[in-house]
Every structure is written in C-alpha cells, then in structure tokens.
Protein backbone atom coordinates (compact mmCIF):
# COMPACT_ATOMS: atom_id res chain seq x y z
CA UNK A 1 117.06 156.32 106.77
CA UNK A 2 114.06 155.18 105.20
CA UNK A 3 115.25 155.94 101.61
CA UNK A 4 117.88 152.93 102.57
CA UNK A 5 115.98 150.76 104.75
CA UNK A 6 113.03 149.86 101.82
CA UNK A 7 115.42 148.94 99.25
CA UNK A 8 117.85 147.17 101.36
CA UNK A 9 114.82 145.28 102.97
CA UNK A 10 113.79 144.35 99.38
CA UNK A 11 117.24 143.18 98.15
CA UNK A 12 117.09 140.59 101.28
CA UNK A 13 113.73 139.33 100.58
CA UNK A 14 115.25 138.96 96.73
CA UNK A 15 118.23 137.30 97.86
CA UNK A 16 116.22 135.13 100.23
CA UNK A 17 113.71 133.88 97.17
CA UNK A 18 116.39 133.09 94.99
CA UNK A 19 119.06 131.07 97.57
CA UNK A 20 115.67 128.61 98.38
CA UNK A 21 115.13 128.78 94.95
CA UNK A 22 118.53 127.28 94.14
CA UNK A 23 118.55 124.82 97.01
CA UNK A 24 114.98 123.55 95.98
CA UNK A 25 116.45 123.10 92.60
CA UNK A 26 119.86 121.80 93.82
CA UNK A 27 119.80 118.35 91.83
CA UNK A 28 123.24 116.91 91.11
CA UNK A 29 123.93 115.67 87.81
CA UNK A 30 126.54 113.82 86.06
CA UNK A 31 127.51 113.04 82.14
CA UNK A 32 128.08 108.58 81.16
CA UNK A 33 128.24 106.99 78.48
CA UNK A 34 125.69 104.37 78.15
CA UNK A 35 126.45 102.18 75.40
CA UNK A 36 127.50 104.11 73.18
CA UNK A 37 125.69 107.57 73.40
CA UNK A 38 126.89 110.38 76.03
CA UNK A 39 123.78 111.02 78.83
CA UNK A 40 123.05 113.18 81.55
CA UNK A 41 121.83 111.57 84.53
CA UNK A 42 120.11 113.44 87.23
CA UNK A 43 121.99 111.76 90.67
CA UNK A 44 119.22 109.94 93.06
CA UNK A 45 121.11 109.49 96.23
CA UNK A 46 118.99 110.72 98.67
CA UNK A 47 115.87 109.05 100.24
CA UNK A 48 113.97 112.33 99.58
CA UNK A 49 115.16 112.68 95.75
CA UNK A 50 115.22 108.70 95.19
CA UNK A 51 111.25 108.60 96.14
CA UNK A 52 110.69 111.90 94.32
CA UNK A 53 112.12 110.41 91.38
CA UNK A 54 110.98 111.85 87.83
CA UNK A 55 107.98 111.98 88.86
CA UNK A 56 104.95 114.70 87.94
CA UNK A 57 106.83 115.92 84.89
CA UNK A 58 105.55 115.84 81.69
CA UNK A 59 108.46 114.37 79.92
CA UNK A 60 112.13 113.01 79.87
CA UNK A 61 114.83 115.35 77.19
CA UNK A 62 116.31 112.96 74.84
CA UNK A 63 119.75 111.26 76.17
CA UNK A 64 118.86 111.97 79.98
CA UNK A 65 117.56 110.01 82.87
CA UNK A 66 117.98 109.08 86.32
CA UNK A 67 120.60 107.42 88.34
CA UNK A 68 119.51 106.03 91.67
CA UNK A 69 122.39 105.22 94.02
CA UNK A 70 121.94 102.72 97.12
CA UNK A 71 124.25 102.37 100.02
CA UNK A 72 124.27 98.59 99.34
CA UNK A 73 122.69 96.24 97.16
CA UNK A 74 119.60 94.61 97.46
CA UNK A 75 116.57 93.80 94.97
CA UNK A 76 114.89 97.43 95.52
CA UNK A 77 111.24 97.88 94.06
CA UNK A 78 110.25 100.40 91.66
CA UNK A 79 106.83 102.02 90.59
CA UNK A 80 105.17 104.34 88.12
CA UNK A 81 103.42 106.01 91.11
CA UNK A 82 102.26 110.14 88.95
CA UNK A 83 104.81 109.36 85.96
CA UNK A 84 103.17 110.96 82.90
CA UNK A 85 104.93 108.35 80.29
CA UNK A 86 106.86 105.17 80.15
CA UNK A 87 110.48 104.18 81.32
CA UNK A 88 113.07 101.75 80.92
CA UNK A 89 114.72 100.44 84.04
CA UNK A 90 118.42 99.79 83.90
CA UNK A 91 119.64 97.47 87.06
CA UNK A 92 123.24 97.88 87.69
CA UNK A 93 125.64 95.93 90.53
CA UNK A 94 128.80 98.32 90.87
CA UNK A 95 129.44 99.14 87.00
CA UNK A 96 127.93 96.12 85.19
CA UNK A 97 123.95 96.04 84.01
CA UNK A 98 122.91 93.25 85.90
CA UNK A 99 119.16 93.39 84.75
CA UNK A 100 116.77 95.43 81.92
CA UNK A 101 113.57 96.05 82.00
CA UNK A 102 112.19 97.26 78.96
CA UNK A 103 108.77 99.98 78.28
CA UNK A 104 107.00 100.33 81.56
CA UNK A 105 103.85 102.42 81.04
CA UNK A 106 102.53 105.03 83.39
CA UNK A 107 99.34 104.13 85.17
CA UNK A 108 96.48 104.22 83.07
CA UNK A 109 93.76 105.22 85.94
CA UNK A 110 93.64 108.91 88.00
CA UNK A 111 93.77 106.89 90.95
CA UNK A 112 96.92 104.77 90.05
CA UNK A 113 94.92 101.41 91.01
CA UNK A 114 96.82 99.62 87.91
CA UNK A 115 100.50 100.48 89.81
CA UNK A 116 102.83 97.60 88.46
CA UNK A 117 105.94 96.76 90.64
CA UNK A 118 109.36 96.61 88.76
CA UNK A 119 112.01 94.56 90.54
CA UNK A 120 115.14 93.24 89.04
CA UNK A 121 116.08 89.68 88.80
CA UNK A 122 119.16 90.11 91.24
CA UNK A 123 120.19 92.41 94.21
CA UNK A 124 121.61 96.02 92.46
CA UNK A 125 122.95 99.25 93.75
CA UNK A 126 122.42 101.97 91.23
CA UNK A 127 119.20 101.68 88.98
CA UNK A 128 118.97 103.90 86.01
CA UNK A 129 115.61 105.11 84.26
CA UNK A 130 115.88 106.52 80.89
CA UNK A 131 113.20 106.66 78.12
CA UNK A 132 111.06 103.86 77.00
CA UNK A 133 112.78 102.35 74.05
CA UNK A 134 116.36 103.04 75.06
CA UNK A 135 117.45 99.96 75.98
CA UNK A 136 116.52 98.58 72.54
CA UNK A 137 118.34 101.73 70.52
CA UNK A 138 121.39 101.49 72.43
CA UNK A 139 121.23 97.36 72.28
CA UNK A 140 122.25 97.12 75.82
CA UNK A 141 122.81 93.37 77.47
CA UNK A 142 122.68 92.00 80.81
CA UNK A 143 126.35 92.07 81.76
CA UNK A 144 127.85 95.28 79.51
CA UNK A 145 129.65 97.87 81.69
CA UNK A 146 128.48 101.19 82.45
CA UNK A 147 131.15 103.43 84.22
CA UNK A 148 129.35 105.27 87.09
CA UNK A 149 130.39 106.76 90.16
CA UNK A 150 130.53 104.66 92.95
C-alpha cells in the first residue's frame, strides 16, 4: 500500500502545481493587424488583468502589446504606476483609433511621485499599449481602423 500511496500522493501535488500554474498564467491573447504589421495583443478584459496591466516586467517583445477592453465607453485614465519603460497609448471607439498618445516614460523616482495621468481626448472602449515609438513606425492617425474583437 505504501509503495502506491507516496507516488500517487506526489503525482497529485504535481498535478495540483501545474493546473494553478496554468490558471495563474491563463492570459488570453489574440493576433491584429495594426496598420500594417501583424501583433499579438495580450486581452485586458478583466478588472483584475486591466489594473495588472504590463506592469513589473522588464520589457515589451517586438510587435506585441496590450488590448484593454471596457464594457462601455468612457474617457478611462491610464498610468505608468511599476512600468520599467515607456508606452504608446492607442485610444480606440469600437474599431476606429479615436486618440494617440505617443512615448510615455516610466516614472523616474522609486516612489512613483512623478506618476503622469494619460487620458484620451474622447470617451473609448478598448485602449491599446504597445512600445514607445510605434505609433510613429506604423504612421497611425486619429480615425484609421483597427479590426478588434468587440
């Protein structure tokens, strides 16, 4: 009995680690096109996961970001609060940019006194960050289309 109880007790334990594990890591993504380059967007639709955000990691890959997905559109505030290098904030109303905000640093002080808030010009219901400087490689204008999920 024993010589099946302590491995069997061990392959639970295993099996326990890795399923919260996977549901810690359980982000959604999906694949757009934004302008004219192909990105992966990690899905924000969650209160927990939208004030999360990309925060505490020490970088963004090339050609991926963050979609943040509201219930219904309003002029939602953004900050930098432990990001570890700069963004660029694309506001979007259904599937058309509506506002861009370009190269928004991370706080400069340990005890994020310098926190800048980032609101766009009109109400929104998805927000997308990507990399500083994307905005400006991909020349994206107020009013280009962007086709997202609803």
């Amino acid at each position: 009995m024993k010589k099946i109880f302590f491995p069997l007790l061990i392959i639970i334990i295993l099996l326990s680690f890795l399923s919260n594990l996977v549901f810690i890591n359980n982000s959604k993504t999906i694949k757009t096109k934004i302008g004219n380059q192909l990105f992966n967007l990690e899905v924000a639709d969650t209160e927990k996961v939208r004030n999360k955000g990309l925060s505490n990691r020490p970088s963004l890959p090339n050609n991926s970001g963050m979609l943040f997905i509201f219930d219904k559109k309003n002029s939602y505030t953004f900050w930098m609060k432990e990001m570890n290098f700069p963004l660029d904030f694309i506001w979007v109303d259904g599937t058309t940019i509506k506002d861009l905000t370009r190269n928004i640093p991370p706080p400069n002080n340990p005890d994020e006194s310098d926190l800048v808030l980032i609101t766009p010009k009109t109400p929104i219901n998805k927000v997308i960050e990507v990399n500083a400087g994307t905005i400006d490689k991909l020349k994206l204008n107020i009013g280009d289309n962007i086709k997202l999920p609803n």
